[in-house]
PDB file of N, CA and C in Angstrom:
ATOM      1  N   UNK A   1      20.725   5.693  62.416  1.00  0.00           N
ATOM      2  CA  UNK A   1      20.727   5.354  61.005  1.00  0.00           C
ATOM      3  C   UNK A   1      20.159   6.550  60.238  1.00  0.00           C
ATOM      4  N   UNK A   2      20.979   6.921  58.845  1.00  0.00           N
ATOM      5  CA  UNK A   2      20.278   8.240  58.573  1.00  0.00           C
ATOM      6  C   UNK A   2      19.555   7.535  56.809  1.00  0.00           C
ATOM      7  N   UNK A   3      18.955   8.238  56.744  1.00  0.00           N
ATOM      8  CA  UNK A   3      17.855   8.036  55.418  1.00  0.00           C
ATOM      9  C   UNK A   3      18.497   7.028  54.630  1.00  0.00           C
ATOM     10  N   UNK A   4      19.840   7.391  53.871  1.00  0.00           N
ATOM     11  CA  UNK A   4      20.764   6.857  52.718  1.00  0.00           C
ATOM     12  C   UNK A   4      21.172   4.996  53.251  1.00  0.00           C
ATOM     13  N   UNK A   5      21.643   4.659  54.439  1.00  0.00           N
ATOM     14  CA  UNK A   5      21.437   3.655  55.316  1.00  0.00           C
ATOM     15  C   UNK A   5      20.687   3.026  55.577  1.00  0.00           C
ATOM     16  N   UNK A   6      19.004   3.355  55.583  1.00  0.00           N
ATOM     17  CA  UNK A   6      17.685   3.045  55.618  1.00  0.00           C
ATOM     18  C   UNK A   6      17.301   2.346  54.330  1.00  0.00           C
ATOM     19  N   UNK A   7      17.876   2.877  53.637  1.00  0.00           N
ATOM     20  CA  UNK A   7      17.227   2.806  52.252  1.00  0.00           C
ATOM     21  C   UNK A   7      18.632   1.237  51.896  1.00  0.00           C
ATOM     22  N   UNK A   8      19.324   1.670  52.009  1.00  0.00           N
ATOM     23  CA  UNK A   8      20.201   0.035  52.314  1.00  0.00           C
ATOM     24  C   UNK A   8      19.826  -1.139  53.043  1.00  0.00           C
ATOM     25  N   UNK A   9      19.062  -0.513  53.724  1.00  0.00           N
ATOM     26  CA  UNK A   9      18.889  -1.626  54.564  1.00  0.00           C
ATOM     27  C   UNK A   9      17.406  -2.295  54.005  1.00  0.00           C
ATOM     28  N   UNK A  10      16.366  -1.092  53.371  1.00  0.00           N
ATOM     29  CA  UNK A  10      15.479  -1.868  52.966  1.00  0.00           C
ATOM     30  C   UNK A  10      15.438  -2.223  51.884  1.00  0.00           C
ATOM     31  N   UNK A  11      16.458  -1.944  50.972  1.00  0.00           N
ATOM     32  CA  UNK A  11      16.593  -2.570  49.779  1.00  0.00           C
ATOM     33  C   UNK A  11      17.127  -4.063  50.026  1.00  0.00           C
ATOM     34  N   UNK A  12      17.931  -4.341  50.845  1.00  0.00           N
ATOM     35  CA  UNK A  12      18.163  -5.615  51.409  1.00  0.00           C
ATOM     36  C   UNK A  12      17.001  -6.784  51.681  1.00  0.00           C
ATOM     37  N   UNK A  13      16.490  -5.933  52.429  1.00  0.00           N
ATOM     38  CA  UNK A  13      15.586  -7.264  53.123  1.00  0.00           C
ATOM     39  C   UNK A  13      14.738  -7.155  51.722  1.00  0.00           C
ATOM     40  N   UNK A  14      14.115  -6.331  50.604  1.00  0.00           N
ATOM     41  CA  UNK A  14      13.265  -6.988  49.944  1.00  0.00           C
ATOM     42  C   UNK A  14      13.900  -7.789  49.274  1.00  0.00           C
ATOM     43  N   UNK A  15      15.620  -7.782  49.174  1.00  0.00           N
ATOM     44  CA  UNK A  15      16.008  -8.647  48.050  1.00  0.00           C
ATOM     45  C   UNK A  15      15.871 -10.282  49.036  1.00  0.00           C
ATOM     46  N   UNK A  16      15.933 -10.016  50.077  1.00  0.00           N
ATOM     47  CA  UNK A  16      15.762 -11.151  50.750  1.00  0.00           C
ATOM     48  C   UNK A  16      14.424 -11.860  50.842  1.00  0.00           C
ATOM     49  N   UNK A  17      13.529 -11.014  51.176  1.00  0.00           N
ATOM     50  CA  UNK A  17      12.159 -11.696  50.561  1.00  0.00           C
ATOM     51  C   UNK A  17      11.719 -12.216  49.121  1.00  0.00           C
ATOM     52  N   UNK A  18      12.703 -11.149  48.249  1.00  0.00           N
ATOM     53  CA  UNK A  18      12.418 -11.358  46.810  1.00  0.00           C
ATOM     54  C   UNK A  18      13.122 -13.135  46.675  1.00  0.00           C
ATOM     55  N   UNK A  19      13.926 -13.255  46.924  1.00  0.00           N
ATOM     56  CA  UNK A  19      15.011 -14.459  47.234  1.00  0.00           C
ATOM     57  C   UNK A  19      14.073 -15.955  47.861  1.00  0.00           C
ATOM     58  N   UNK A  20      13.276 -15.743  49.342  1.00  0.00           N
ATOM     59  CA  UNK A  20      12.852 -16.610  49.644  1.00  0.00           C
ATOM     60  C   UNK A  20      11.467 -16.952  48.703  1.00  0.00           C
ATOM     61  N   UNK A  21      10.803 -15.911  48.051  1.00  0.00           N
ATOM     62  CA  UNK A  21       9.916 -15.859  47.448  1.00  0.00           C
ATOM     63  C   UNK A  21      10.446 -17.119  45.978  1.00  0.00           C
ATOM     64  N   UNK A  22      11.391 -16.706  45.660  1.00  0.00           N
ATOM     65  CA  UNK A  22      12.074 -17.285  44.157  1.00  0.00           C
ATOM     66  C   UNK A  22      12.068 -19.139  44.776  1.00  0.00           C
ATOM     67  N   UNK A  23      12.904 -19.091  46.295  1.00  0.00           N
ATOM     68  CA  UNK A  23      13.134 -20.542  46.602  1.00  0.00           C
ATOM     69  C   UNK A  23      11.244 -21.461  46.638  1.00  0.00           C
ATOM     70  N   UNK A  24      10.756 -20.511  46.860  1.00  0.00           N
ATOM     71  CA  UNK A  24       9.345 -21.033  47.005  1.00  0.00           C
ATOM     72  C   UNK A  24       8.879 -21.906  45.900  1.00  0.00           C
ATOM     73  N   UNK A  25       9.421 -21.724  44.761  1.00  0.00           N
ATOM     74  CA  UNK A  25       9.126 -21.426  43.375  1.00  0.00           C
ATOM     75  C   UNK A  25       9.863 -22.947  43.547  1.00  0.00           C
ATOM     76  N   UNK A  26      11.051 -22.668  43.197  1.00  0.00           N
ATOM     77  CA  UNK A  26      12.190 -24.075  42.855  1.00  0.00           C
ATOM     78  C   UNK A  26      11.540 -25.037  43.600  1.00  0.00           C
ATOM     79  N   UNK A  27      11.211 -24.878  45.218  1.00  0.00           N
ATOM     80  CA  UNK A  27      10.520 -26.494  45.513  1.00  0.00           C
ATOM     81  C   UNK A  27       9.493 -27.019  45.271  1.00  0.00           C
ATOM     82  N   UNK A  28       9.239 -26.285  45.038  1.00  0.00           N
ATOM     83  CA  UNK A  28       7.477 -26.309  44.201  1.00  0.00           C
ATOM     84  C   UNK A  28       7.751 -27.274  42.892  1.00  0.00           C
ATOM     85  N   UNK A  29       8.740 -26.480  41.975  1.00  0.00           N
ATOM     86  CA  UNK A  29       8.882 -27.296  41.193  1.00  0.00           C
ATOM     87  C   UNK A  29       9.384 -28.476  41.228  1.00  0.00           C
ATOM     88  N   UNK A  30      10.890 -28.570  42.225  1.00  0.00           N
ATOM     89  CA  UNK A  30      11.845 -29.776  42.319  1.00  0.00           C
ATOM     90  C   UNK A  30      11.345 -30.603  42.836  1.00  0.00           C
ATOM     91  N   UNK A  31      10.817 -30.938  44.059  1.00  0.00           N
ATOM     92  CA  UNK A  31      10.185 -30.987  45.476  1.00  0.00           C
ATOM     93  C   UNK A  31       9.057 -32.312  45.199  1.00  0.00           C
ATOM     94  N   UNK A  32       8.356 -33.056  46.305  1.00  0.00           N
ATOM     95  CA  UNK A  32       7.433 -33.388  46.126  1.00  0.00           C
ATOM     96  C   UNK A  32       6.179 -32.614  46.787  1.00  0.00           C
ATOM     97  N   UNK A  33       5.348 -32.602  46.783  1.00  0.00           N
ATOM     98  CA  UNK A  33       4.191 -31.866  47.246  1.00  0.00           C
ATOM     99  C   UNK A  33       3.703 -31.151  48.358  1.00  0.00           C
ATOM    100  N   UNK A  34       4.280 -32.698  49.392  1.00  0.00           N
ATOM    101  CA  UNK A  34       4.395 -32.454  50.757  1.00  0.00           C
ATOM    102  C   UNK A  34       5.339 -31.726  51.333  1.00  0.00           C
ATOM    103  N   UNK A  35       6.567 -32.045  50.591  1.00  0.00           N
ATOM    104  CA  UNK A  35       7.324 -31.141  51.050  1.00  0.00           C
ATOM    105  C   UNK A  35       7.311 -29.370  50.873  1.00  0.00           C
ATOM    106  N   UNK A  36       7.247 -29.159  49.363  1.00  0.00           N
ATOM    107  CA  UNK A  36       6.753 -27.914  49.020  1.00  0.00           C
ATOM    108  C   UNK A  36       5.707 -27.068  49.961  1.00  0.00           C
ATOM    109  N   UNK A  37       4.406 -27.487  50.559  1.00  0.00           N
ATOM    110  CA  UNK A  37       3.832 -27.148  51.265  1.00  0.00           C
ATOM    111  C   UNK A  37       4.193 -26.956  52.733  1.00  0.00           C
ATOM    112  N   UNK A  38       5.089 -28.071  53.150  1.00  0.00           N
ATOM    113  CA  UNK A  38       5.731 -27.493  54.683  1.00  0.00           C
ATOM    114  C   UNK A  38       6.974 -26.527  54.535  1.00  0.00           C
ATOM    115  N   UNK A  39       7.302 -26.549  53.522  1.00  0.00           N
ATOM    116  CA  UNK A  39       8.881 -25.220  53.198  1.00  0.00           C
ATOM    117  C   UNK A  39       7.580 -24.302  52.512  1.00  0.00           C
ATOM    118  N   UNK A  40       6.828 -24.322  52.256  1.00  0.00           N
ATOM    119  CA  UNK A  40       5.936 -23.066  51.547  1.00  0.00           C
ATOM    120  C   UNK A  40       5.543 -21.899  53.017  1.00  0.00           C
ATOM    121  N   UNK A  41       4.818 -23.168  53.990  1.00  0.00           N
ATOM    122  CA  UNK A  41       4.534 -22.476  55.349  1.00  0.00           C
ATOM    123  C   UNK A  41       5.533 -21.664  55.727  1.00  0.00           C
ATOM    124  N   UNK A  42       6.538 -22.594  55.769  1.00  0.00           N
ATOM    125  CA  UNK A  42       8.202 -21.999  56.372  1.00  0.00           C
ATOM    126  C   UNK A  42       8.513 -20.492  56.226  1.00  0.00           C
ATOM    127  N   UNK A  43       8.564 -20.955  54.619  1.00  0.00           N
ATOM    128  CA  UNK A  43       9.115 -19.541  54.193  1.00  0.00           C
ATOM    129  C   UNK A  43       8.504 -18.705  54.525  1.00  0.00           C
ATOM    130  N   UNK A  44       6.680 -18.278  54.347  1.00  0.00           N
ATOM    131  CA  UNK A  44       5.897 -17.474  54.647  1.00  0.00           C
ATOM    132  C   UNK A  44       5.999 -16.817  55.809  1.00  0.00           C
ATOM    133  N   UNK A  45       6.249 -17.887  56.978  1.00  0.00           N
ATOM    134  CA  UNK A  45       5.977 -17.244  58.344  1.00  0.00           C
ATOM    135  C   UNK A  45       7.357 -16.525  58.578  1.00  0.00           C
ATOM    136  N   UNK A  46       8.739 -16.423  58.308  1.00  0.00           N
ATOM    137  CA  UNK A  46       9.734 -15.963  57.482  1.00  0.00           C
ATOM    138  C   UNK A  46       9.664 -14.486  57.143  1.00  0.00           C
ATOM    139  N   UNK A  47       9.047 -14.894  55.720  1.00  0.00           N
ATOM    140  CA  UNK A  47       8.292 -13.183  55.016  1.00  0.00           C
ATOM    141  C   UNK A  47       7.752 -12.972  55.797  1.00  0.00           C
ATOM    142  N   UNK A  48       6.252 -13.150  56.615  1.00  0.00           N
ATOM    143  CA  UNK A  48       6.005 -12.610  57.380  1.00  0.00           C
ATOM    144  C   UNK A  48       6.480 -11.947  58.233  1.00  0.00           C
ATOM    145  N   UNK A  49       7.453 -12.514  59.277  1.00  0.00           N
ATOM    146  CA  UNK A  49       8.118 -11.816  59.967  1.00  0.00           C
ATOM    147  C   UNK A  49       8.705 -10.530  59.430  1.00  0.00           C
ATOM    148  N   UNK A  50       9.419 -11.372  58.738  1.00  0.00           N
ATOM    149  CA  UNK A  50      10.478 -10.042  57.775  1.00  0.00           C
ATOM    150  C   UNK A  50       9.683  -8.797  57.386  1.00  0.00           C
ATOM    151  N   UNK A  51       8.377  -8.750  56.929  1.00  0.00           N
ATOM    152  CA  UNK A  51       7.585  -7.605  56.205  1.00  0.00           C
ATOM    153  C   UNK A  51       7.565  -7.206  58.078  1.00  0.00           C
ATOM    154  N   UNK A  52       6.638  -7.452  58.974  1.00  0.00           N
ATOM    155  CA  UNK A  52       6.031  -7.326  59.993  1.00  0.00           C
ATOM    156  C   UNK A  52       6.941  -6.301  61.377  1.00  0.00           C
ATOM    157  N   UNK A  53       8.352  -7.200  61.204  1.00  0.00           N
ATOM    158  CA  UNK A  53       9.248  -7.013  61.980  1.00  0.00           C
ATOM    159  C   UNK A  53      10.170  -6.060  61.711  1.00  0.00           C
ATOM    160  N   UNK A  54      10.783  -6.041  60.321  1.00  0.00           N
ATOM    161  CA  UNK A  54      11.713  -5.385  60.169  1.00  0.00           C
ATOM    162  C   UNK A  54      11.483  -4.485  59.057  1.00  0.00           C
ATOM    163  N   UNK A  55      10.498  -4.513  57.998  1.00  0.00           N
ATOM    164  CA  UNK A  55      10.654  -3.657  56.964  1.00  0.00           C
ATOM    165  C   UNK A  55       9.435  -2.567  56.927  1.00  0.00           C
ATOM    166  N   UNK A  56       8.430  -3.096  58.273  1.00  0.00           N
ATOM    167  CA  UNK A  56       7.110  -2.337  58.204  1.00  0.00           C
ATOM    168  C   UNK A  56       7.711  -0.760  59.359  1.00  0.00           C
ATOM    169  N   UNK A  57       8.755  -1.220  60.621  1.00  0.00           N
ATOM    170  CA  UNK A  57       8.993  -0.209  61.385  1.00  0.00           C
ATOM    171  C   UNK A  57      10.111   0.384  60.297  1.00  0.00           C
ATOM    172  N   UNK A  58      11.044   0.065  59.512  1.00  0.00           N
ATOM    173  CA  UNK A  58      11.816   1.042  59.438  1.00  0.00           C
ATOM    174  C   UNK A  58      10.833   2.117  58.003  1.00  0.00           C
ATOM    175  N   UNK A  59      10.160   1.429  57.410  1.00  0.00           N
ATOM    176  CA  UNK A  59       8.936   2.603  56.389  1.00  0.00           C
ATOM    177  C   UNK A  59       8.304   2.794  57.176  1.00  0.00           C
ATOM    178  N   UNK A  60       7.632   3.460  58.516  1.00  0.00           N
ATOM    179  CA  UNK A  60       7.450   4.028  59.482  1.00  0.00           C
ATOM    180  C   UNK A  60       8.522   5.045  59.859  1.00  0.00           C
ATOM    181  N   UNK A  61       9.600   4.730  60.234  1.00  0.00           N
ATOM    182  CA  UNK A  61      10.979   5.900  60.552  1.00  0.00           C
ATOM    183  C   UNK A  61      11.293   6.459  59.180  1.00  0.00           C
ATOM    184  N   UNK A  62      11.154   5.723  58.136  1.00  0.00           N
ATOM    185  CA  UNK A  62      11.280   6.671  56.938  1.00  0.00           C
ATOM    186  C   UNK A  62      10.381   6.032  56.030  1.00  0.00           C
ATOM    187  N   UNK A  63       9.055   6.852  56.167  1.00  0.00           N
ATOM    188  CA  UNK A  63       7.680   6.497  55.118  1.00  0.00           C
ATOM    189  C   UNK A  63       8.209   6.924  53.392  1.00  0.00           C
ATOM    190  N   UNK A  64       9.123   7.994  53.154  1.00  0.00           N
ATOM    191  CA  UNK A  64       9.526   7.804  51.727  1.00  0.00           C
ATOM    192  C   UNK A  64       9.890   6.531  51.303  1.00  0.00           C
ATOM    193  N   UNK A  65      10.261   5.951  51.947  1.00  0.00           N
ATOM    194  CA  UNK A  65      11.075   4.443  51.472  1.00  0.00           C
ATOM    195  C   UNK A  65      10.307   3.437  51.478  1.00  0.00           C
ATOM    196  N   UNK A  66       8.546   3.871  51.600  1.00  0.00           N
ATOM    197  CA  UNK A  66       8.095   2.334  51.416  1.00  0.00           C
ATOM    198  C   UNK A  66       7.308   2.367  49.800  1.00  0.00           C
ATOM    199  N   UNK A  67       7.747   1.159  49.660  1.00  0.00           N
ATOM    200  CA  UNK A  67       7.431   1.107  48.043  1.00  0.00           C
ATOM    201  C   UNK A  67       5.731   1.143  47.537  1.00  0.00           C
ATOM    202  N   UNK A  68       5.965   1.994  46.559  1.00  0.00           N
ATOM    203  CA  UNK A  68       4.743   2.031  45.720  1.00  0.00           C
ATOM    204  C   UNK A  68       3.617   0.345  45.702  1.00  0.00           C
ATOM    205  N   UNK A  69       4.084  -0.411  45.458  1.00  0.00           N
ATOM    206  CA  UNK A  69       3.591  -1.069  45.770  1.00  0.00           C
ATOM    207  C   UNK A  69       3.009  -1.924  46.919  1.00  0.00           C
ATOM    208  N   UNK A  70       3.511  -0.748  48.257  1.00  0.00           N
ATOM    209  CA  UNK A  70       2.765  -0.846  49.567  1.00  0.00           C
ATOM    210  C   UNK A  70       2.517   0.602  50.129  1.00  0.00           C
ATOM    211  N   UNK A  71       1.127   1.059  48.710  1.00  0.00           N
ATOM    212  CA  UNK A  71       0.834   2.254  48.882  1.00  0.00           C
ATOM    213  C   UNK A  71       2.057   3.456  49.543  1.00  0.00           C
ATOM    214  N   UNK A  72       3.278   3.480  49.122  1.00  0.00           N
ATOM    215  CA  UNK A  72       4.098   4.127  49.239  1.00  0.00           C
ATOM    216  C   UNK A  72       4.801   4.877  48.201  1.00  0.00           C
ATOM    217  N   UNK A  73       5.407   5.931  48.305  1.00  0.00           N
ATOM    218  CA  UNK A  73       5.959   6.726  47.073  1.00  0.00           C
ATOM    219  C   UNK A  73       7.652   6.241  46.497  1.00  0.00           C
ATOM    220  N   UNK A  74       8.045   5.074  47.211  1.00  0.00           N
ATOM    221  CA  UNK A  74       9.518   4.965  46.600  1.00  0.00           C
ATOM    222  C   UNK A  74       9.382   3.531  45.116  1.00  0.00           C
ATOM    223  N   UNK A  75       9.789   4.132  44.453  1.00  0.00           N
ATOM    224  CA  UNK A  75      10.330   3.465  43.230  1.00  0.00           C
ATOM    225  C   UNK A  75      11.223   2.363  43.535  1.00  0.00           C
ATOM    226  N   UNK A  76      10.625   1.094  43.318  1.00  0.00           N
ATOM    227  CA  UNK A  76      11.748   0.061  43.500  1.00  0.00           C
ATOM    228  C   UNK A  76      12.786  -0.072  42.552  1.00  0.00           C
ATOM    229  N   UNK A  77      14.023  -0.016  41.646  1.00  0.00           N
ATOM    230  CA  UNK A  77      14.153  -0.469  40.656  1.00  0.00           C
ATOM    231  C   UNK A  77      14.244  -2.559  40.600  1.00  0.00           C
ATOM    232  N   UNK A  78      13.467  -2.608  39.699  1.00  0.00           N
ATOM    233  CA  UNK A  78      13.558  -4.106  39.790  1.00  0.00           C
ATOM    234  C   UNK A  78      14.778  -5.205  39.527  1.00  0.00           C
ATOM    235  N   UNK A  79      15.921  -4.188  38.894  1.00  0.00           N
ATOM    236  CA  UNK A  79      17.184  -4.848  38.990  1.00  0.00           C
ATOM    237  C   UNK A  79      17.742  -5.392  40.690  1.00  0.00           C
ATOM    238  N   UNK A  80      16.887  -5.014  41.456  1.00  0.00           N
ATOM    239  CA  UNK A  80      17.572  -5.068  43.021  1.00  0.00           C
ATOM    240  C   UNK A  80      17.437  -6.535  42.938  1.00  0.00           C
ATOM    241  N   UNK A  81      16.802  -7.282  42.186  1.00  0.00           N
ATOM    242  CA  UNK A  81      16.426  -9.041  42.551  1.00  0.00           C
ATOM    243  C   UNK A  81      17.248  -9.803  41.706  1.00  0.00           C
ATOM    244  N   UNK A  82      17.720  -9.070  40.647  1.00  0.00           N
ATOM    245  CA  UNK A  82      19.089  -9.943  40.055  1.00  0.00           C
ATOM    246  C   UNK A  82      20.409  -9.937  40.796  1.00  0.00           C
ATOM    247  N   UNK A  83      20.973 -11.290  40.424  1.00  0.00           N
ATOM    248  CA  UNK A  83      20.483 -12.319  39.435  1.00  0.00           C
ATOM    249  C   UNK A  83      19.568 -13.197  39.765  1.00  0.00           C
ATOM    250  N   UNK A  84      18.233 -13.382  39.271  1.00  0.00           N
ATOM    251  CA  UNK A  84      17.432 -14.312  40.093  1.00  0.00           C
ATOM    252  C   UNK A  84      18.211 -15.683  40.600  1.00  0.00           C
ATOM    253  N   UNK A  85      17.341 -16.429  41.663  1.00  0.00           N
ATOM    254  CA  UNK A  85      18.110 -17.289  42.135  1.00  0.00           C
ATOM    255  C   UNK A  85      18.043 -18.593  41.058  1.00  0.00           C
ATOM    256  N   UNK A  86      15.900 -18.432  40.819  1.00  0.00           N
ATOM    257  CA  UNK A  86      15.563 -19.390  39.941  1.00  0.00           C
ATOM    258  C   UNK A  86      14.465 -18.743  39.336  1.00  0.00           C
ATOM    259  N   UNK A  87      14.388 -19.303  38.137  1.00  0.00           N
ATOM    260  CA  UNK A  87      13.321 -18.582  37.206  1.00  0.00           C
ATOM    261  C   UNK A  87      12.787 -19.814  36.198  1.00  0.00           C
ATOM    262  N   UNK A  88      11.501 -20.206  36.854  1.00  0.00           N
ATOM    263  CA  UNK A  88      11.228 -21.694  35.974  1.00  0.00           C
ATOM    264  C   UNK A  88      10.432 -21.657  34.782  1.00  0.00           C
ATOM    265  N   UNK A  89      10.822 -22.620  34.094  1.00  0.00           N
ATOM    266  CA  UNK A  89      10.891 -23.049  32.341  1.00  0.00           C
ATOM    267  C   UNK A  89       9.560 -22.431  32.470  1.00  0.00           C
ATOM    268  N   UNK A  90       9.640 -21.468  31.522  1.00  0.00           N
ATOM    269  CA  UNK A  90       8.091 -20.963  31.000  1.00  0.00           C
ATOM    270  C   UNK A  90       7.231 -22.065  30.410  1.00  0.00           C
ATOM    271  N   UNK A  91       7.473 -23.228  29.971  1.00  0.00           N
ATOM    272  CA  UNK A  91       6.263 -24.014  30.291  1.00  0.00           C
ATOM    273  C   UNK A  91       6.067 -24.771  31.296  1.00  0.00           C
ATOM    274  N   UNK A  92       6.237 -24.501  32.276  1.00  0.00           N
ATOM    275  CA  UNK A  92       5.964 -25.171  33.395  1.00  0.00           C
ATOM    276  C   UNK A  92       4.603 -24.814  34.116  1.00  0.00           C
TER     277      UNK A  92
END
């Protein structure tokens, strides 16, 4: 895999975390309580993996590509997470 490929690939998985992160949100809201909290675990151990497994070795094989916001020098643009999946009523 060369740099340009890397960088595909980790733009992916954050949109995929960005994604399970958003569903977290909707059951929270839709959801009853109990449930929200056992799909909350879910998802986490999930992200977890996902950060742990797949997005921590490849910013290791290419440390430019891990984002500023994990003490890294690459610029996310934040359009990578549109269209959100869900985005709840600001008074909620």
């Amino acid at each position: 895999m060369n740099k340009t490929e890397a960088e595909e690939l980790s733009i992916l998985l954050m949109q995929v975390s960005g994604k399970l992160d958003q569903s977290v949100r909707f059951v929270m809201d839709k959801d009853t309580k109990e449930n929200f909290e056992s799909y909350r675990s879910s998802a986490g151990k999930v992200m977890g993996e996902l950060f742990l497994d797949m997005l921590q070795p490849l910013w290791v094989r290419y440390p430019e590509l891990r984002p500023k916001e994990m003490d890294g020098i690459y610029e996310v643009n934040p359009q990578i997470h549109e269209p959100h999946f869900y985005q709840p009523d600001e008074n909620t």
